[in-house]
N, C-alpha and C. Protein backbone atom coordinates (compact mmCIF):
# COMPACT_ATOMS: atom_id res chain seq x y z
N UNK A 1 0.86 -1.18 0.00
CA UNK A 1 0.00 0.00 0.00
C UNK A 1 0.90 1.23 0.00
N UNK A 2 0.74 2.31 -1.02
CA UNK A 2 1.42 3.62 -0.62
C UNK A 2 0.94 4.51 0.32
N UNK A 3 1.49 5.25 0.24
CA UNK A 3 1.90 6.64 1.05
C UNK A 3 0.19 7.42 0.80
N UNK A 4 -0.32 7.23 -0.02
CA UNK A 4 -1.00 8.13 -0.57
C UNK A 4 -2.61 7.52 0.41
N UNK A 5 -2.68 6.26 0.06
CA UNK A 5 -3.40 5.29 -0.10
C UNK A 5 -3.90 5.11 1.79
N UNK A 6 -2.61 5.40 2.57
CA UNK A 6 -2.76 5.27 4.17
C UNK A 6 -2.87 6.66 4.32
N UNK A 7 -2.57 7.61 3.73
CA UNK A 7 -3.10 9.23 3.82
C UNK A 7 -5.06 9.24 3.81
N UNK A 8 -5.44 9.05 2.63
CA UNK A 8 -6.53 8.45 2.22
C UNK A 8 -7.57 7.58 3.56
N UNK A 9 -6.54 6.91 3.68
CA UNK A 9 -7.19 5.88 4.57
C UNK A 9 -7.82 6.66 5.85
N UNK A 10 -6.73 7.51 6.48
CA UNK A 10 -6.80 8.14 7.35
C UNK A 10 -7.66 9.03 7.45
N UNK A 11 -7.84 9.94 6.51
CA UNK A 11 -9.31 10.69 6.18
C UNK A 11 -10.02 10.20 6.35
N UNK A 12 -10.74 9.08 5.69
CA UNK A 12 -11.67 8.45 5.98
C UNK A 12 -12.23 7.63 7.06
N UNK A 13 -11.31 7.49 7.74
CA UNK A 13 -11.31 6.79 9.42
C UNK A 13 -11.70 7.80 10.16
N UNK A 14 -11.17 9.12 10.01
CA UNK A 14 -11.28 10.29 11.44
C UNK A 14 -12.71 10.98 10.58
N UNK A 15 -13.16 10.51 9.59
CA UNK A 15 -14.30 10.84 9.01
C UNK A 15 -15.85 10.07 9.55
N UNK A 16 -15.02 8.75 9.26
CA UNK A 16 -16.35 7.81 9.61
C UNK A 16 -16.25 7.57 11.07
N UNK A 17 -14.90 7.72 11.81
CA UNK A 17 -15.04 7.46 13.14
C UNK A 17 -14.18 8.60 14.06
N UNK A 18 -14.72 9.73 14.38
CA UNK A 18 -13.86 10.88 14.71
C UNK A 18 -13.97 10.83 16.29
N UNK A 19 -12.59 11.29 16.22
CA UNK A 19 -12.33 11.63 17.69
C UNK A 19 -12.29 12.39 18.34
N UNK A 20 -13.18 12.65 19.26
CA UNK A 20 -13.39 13.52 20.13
C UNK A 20 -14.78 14.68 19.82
N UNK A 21 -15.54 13.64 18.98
CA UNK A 21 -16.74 14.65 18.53
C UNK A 21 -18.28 14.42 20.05
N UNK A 22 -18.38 15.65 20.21
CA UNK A 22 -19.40 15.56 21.20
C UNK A 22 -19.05 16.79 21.76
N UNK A 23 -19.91 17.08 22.89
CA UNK A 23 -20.89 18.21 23.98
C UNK A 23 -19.17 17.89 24.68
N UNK A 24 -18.65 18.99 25.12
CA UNK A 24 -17.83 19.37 26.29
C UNK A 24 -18.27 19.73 27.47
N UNK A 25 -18.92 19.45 28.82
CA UNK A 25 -19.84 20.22 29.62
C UNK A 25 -19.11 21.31 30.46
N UNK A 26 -19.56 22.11 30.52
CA UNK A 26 -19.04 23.68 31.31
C UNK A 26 -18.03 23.83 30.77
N UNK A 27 -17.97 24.35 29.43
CA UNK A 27 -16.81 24.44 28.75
C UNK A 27 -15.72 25.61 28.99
N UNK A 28 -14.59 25.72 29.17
CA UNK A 28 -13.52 26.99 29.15
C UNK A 28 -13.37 28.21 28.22
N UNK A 29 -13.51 27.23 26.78
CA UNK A 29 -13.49 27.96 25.07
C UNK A 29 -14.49 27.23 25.06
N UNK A 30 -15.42 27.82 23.81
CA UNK A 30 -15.76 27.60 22.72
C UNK A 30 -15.88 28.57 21.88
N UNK A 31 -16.34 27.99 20.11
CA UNK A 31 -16.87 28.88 19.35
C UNK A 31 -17.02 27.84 17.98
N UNK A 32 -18.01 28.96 17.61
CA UNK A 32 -18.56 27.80 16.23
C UNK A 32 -18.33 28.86 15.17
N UNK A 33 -17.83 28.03 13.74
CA UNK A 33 -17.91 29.06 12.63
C UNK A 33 -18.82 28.06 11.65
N UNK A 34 -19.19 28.68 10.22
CA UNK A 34 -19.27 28.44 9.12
C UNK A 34 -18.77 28.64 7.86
N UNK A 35 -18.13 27.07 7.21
CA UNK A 35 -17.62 27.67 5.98
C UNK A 35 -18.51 28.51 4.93
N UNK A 36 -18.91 29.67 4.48
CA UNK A 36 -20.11 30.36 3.72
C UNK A 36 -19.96 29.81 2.15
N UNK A 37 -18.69 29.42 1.79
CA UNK A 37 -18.53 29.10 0.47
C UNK A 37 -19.48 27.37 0.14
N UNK A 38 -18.86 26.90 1.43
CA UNK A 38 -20.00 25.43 1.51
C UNK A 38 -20.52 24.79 2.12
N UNK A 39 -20.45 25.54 3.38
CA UNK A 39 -21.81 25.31 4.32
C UNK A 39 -21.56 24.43 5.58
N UNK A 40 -20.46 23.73 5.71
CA UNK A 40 -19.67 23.01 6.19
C UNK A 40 -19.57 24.09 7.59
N UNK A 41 -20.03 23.03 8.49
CA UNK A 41 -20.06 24.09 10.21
C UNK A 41 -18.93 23.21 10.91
N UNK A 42 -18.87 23.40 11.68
CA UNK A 42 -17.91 23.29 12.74
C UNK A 42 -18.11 24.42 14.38
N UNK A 43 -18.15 23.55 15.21
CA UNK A 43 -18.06 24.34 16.85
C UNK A 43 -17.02 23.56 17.55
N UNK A 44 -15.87 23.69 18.28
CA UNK A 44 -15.22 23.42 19.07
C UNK A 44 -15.11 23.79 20.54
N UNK A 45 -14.92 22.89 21.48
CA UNK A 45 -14.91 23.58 23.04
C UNK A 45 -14.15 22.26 23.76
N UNK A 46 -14.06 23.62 24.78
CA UNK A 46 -12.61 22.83 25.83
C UNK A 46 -12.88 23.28 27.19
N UNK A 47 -11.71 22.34 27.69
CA UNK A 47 -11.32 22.77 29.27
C UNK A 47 -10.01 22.75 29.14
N UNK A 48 -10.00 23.59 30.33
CA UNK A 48 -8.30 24.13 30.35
C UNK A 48 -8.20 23.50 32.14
N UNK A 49 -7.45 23.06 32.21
CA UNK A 49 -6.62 23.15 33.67
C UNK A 49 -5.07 22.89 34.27
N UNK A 50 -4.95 23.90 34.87
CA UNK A 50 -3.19 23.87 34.80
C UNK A 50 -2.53 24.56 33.74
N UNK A 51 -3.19 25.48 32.82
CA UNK A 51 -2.87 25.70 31.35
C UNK A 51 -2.56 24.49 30.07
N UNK A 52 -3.42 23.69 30.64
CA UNK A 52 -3.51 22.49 29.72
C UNK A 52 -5.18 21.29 29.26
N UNK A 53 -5.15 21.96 27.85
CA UNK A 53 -5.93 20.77 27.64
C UNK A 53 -6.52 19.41 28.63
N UNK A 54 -7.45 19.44 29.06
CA UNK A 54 -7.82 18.03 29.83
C UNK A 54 -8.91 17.30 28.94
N UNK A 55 -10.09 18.53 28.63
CA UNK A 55 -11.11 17.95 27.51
C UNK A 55 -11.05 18.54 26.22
N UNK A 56 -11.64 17.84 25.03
CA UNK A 56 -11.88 18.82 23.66
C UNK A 56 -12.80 18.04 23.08
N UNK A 57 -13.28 18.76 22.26
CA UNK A 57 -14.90 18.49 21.58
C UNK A 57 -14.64 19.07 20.40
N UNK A 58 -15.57 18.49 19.54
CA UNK A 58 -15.89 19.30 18.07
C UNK A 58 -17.48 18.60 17.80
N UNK A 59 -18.22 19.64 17.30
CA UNK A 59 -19.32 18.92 16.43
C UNK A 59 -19.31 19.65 15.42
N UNK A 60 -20.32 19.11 14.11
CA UNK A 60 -20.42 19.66 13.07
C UNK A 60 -20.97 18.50 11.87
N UNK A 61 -20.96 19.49 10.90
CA UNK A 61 -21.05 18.79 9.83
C UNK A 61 -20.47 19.16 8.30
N UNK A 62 -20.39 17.85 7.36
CA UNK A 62 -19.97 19.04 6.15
C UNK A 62 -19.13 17.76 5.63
N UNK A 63 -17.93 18.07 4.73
CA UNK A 63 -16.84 17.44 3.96
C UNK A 63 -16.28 16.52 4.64
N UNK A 64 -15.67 15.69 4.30
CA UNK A 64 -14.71 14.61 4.56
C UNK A 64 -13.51 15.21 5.13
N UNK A 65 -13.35 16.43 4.38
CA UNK A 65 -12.12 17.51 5.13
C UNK A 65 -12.27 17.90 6.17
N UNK A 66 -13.50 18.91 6.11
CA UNK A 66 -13.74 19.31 7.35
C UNK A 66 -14.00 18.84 8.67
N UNK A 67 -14.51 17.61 8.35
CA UNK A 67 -14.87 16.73 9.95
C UNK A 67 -13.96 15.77 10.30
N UNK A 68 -13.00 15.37 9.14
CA UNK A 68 -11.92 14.58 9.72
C UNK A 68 -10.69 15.51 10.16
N UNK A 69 -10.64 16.50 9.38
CA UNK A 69 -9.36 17.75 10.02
C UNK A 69 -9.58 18.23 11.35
N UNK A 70 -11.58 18.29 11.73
CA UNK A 70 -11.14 18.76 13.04
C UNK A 70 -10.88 17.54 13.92
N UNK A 71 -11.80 16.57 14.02
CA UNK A 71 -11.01 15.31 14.86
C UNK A 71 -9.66 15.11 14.89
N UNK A 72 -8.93 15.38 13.86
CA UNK A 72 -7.56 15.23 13.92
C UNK A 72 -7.07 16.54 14.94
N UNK A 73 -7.51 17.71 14.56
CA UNK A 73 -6.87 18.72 15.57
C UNK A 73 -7.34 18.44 17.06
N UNK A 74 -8.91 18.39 16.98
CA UNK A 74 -9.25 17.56 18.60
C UNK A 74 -7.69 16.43 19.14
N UNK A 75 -7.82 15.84 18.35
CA UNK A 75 -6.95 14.56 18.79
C UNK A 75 -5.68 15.14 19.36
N UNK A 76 -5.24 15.79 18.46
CA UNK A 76 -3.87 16.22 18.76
C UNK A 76 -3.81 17.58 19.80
N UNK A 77 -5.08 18.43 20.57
CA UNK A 77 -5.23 18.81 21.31
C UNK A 77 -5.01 18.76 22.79
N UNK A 78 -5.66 17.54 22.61
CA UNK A 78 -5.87 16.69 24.02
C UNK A 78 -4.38 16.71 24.93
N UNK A 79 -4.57 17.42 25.54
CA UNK A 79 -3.50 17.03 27.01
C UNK A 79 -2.85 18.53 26.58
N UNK A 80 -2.31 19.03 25.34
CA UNK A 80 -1.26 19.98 25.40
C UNK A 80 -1.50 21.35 25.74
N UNK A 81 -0.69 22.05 26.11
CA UNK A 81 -0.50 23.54 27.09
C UNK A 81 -1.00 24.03 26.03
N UNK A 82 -1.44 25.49 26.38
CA UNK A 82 -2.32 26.80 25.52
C UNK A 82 -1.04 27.20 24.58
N UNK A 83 -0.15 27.01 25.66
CA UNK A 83 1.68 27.48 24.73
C UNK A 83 1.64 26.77 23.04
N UNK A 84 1.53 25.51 23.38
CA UNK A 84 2.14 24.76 22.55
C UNK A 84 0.82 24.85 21.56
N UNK A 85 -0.48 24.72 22.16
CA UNK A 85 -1.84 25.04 20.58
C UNK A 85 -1.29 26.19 20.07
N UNK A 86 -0.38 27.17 20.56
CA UNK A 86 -0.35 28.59 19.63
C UNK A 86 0.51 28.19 18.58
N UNK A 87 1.11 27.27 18.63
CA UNK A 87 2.03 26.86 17.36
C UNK A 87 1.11 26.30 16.50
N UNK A 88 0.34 25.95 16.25
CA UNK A 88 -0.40 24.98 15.06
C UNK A 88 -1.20 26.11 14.19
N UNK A 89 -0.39 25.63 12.88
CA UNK A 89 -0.64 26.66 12.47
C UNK A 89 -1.30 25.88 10.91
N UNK A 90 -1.58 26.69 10.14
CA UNK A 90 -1.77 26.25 8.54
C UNK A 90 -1.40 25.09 7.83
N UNK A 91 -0.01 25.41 7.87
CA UNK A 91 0.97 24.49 7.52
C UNK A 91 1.05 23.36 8.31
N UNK A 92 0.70 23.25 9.63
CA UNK A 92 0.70 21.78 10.38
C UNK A 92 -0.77 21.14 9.81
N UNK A 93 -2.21 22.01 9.88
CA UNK A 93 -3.31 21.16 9.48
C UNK A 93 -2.75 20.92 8.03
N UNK A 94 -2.27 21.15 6.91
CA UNK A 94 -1.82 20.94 5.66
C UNK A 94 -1.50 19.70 5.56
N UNK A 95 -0.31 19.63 6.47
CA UNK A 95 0.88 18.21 6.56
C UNK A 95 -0.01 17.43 7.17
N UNK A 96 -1.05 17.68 8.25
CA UNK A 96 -1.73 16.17 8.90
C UNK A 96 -2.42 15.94 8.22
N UNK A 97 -3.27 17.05 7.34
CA UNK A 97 -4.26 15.90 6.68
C UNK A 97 -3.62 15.32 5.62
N UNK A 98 -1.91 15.59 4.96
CA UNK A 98 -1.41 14.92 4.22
C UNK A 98 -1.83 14.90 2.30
N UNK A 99 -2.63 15.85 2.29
CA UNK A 99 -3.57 15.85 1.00
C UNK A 99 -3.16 17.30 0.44
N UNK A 100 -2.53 17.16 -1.00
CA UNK A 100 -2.62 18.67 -1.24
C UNK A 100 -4.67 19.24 -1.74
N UNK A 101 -4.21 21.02 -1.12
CA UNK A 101 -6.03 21.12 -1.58
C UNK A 101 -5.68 22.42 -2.31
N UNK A 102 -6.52 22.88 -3.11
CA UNK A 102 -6.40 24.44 -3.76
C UNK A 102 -7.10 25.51 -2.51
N UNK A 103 -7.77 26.66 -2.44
CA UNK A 103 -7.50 27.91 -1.75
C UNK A 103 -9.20 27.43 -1.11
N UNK A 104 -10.23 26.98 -1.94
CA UNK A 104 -11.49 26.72 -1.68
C UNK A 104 -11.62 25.39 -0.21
N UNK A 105 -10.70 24.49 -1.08
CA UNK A 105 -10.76 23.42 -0.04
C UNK A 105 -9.98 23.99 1.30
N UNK A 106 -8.49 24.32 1.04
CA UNK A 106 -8.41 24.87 1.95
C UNK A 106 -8.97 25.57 3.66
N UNK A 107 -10.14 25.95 3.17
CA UNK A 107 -10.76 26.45 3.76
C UNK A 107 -11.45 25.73 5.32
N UNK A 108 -11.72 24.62 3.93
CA UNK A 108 -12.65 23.04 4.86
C UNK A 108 -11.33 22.65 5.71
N UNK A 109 -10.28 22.51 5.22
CA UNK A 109 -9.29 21.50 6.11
C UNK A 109 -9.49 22.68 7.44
N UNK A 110 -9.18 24.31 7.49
CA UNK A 110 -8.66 25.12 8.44
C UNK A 110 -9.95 25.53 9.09
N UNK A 111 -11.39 25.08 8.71
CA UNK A 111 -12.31 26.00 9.61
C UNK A 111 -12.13 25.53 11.20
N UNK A 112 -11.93 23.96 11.33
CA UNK A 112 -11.79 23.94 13.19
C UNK A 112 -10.67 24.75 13.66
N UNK A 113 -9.44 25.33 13.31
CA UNK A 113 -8.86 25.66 13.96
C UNK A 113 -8.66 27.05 13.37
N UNK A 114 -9.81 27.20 12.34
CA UNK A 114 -9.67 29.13 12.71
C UNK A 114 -11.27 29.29 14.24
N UNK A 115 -12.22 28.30 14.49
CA UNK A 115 -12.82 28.11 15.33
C UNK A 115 -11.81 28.12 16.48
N UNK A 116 -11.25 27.46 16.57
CA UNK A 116 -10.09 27.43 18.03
C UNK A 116 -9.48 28.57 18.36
N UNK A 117 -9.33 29.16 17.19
CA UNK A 117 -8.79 30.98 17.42
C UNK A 117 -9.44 31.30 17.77
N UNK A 118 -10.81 31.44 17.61
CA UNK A 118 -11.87 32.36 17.82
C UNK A 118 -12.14 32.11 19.59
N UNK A 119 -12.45 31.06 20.05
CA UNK A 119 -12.61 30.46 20.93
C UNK A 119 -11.28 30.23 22.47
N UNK A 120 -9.87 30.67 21.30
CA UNK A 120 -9.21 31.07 22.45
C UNK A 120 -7.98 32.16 21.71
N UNK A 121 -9.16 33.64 21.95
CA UNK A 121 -8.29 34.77 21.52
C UNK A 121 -6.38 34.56 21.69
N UNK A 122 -6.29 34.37 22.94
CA UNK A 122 -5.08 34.56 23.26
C UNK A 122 -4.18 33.73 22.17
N UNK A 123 -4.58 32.89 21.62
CA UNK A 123 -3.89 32.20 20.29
C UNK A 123 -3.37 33.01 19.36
N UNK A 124 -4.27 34.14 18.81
CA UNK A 124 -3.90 34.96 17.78
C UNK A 124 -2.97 35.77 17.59
């Protein structure tokens, strides 16, 4: 199997089976956006304690991009300091979801974590 093929694969796993999708209760952050170009929503929320990730959530709906990119950022959320989410940037959702996209798709891979900005100013 290539490179391409377990890229692929992976989309479709954090698609059909995503992690960390659900209700956060008494949340720290949240915030929800919409992609307007395709309709594709996304809301994210957390807890913080210690300055660190303990819970994360996403719901939504929409693309194969969009709902497996944010489970993937959920995923890779989980446990780490507010420090270290300020690094994730464009270029990291790019490389995880492993897929080149043009400026439209784009959009779908980055709406959870322009939501995560929104949801924790101090990121920006």
């Amino acid at each position: 199997m290539n490179g391409a093929m377990l890229v692929h694969d992976e989309l479709l796993d954090h698609y059909k089976f995503p992690r960390h999708r659900g209700v956060i209760e008494n949340p720290h952050f949240s915030a929800a956006l919409v992609n307007q170009s395709c309709g594709d929503r996304i809301s994210v929320a957390g807890r913080i304690v210690d300055g660190r990730v303990i819970a994360c959530g996403f719901q939504g709906e929409g693309c194969v991009l969009s709902q497996a990119a944010a489970s993937m950022l959920m995923e890779h959320l989980h446990g780490l300091s507010v420090s270290k989410i300020a690094t994730i940037n464009a270029q990291y959702m790019q490389e995880r979801i492993g897929v080149a996209v043009g400026p439209t798709r784009l959009r779908c891979v980055l709406l959870a974590l322009e939501a995560l900005r929104i949801a924790l100013p101090s990121l920006s």
